[in-house]
N, C-alpha and C. Protein backbone atom coordinates (compact mmCIF):
# COMPACT_ATOMS: atom_id res chain seq x y z
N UNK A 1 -15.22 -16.98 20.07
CA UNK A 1 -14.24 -16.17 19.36
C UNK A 1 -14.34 -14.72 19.83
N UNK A 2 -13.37 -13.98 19.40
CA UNK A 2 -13.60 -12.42 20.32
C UNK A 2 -13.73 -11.62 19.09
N UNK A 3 -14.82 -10.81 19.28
CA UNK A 3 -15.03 -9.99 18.25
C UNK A 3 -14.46 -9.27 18.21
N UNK A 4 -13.92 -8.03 18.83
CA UNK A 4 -13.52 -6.97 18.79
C UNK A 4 -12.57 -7.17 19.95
N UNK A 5 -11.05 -6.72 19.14
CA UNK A 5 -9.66 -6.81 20.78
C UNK A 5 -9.90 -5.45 21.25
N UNK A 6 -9.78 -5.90 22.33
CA UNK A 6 -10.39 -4.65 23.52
C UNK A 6 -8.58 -4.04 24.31
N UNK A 7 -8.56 -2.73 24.47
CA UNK A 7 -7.82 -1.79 24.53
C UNK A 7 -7.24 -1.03 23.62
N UNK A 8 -6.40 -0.41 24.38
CA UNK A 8 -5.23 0.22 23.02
C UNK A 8 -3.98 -0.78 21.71
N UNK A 9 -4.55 -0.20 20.91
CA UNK A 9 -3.82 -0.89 19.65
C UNK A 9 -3.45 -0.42 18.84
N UNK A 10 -2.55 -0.90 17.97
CA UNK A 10 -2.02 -0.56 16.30
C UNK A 10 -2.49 -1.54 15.81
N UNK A 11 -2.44 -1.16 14.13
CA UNK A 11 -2.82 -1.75 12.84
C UNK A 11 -1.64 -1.58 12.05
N UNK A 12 -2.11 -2.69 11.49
CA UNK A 12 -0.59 -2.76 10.64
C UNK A 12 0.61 -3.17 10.56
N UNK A 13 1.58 -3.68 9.92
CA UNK A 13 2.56 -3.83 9.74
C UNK A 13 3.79 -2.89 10.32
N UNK A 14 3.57 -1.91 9.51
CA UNK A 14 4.68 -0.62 10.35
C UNK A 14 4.13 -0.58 11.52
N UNK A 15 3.18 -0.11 11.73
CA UNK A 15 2.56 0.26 13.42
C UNK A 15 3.21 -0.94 14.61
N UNK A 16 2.93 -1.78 14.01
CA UNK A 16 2.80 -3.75 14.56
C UNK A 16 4.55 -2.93 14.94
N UNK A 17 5.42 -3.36 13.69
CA UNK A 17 7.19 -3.44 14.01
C UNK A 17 7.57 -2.01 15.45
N UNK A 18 7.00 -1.10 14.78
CA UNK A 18 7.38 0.35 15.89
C UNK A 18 6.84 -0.09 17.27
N UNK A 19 5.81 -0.63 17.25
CA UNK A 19 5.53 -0.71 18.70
C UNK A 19 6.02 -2.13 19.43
N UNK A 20 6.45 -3.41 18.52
CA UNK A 20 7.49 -4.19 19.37
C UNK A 20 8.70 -3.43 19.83
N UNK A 21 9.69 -2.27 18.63
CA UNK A 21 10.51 -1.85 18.94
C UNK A 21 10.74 -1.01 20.04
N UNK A 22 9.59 -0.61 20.55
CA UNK A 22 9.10 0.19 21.54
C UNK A 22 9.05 -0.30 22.81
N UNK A 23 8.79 -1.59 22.75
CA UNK A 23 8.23 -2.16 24.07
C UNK A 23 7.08 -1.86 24.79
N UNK A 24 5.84 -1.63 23.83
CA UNK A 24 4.71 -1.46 23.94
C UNK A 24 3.56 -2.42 23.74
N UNK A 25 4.21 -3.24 22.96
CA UNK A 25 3.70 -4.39 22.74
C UNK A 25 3.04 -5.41 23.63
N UNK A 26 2.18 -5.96 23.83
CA UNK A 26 1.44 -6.96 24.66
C UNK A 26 1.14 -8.34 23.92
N UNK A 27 0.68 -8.47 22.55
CA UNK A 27 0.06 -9.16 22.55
C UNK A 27 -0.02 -8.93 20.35
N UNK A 28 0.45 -9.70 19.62
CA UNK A 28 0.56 -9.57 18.32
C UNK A 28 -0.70 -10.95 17.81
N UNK A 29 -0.96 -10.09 16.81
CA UNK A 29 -2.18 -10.76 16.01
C UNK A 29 -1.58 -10.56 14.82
N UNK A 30 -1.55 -11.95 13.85
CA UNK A 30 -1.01 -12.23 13.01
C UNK A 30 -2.42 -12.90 11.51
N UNK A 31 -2.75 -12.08 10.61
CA UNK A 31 -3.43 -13.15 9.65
C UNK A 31 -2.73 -13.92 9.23
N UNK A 32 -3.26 -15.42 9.03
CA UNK A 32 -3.14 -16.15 8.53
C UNK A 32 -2.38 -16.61 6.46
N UNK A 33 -3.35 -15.57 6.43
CA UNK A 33 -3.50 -15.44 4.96
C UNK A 33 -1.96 -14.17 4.29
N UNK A 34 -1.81 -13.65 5.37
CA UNK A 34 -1.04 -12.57 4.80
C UNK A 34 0.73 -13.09 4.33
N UNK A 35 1.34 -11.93 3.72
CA UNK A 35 2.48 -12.36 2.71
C UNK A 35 3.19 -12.52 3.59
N UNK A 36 3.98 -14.13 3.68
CA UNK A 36 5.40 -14.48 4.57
C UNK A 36 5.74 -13.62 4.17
N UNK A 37 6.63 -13.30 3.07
CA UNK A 37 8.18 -12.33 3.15
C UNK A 37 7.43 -10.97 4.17
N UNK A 38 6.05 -10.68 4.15
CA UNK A 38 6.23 -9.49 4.84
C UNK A 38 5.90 -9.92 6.71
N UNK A 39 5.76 -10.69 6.60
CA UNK A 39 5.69 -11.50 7.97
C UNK A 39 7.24 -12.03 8.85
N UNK A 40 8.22 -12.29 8.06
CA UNK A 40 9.13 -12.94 8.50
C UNK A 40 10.25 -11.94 9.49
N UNK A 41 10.10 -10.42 8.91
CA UNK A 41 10.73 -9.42 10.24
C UNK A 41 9.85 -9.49 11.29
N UNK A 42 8.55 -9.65 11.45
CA UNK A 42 7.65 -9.28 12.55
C UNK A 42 8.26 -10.47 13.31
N UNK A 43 7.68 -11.76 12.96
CA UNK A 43 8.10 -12.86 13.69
C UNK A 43 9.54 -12.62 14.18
N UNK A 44 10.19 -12.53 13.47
CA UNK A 44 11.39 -12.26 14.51
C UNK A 44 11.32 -11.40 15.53
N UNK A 45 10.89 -10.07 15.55
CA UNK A 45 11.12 -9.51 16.29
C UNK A 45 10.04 -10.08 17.77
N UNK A 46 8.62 -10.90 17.34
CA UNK A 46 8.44 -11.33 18.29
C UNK A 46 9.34 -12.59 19.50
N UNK A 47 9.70 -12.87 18.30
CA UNK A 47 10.58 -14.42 18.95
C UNK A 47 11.49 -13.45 19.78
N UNK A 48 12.11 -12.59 19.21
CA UNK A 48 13.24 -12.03 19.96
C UNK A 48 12.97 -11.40 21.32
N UNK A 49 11.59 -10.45 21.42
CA UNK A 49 10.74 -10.23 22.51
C UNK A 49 9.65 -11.18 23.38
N UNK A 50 10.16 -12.29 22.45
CA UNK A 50 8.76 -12.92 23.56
C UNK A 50 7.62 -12.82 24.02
N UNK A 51 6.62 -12.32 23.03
CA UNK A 51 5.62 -11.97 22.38
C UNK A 51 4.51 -13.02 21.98
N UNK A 52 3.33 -12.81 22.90
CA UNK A 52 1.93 -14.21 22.81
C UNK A 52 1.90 -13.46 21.34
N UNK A 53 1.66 -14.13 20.61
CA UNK A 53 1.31 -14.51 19.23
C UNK A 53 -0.38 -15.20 19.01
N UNK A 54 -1.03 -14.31 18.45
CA UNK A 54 -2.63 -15.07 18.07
C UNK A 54 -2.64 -15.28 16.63
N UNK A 55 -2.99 -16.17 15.99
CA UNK A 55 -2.95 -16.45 14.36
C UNK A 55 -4.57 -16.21 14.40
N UNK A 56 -4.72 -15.37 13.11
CA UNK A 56 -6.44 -15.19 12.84
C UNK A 56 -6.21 -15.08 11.03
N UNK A 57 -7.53 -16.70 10.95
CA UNK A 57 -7.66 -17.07 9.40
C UNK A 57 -7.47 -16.31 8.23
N UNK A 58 -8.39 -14.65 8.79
CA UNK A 58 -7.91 -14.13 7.10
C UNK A 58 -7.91 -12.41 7.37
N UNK A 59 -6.81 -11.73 6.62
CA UNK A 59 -6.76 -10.79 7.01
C UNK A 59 -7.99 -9.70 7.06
N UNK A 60 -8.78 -10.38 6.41
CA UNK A 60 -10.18 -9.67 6.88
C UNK A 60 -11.05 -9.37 7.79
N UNK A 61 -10.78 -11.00 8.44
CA UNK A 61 -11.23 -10.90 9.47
C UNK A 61 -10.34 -10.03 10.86
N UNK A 62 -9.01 -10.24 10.74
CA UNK A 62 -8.47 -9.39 11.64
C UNK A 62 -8.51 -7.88 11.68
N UNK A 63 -8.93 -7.23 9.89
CA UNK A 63 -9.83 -5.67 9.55
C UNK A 63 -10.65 -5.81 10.87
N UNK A 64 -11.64 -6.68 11.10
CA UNK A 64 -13.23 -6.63 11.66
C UNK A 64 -12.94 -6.71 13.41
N UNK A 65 -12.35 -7.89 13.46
CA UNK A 65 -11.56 -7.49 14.76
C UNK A 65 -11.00 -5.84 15.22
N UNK A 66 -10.24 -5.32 14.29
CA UNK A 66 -10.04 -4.23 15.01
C UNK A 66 -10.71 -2.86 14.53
N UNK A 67 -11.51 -3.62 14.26
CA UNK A 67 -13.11 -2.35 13.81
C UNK A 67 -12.76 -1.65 12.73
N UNK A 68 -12.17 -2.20 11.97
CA UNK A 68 -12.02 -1.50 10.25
C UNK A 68 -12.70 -1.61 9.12
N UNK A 69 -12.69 -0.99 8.32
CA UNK A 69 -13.71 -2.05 6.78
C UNK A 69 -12.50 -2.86 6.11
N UNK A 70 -11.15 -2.53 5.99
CA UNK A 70 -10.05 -3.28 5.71
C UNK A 70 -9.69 -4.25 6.22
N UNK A 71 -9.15 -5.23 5.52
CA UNK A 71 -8.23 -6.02 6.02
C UNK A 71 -6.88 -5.70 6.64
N UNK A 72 -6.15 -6.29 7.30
CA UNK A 72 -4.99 -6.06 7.95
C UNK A 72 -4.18 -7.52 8.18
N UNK A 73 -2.90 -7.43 7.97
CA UNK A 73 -2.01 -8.33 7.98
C UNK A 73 -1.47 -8.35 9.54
N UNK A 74 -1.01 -7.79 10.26
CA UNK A 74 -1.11 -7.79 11.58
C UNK A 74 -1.64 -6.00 12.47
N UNK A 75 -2.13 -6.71 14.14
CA UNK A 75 -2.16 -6.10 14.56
C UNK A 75 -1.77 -6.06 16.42
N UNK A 76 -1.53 -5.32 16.73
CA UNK A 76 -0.63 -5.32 18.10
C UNK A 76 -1.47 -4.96 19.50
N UNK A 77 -1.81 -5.67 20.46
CA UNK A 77 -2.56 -4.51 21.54
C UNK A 77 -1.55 -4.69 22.56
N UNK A 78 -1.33 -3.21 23.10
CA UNK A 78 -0.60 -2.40 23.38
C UNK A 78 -0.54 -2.88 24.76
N UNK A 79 0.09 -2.59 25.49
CA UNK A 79 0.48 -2.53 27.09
C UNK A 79 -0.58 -1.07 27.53
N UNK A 80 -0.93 -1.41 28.96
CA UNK A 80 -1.92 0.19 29.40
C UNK A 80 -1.01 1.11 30.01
């Protein structure tokens, strides 16, 4: 499993949407655990960009992944 996603990234929901809208996006990490209704714009906008998608079990663990004490519902690593 990968502990820590390595490069540049956002956290978050808003962060996550601005930077698909951006075309900065590489690579979306999605918890598992987190609220569809607030999930169901992201997914689109990945489907619409074509966007690798990683599902991770609980939004806690995706906090730890990107070196936080929080949890996080998604997070994005960036293009270099």
């Amino acid at each position: 499993m990968i502990y820590r996603l390595e490069g540049n990234k956002v956290v978050g929901v808003k962060q996550t949407v601005k930077a698909i809208k951006n075309g900065t996006a590489k690579t979306i990490y999605i918890a598992k655990d987190a609220d569809d209704k607030l999930m169901q714009s992201v997914k689109v906008l990945i489907d619409e960009n074509s966007l690798e998608v990683v599902y991770v079990n609980t939004m806690k663990d995706l906090g730890k992944l990107c070196g936080i004490d929080v949890g996080a519902a998604t997070a994005a690593v960036l293009n270099n």
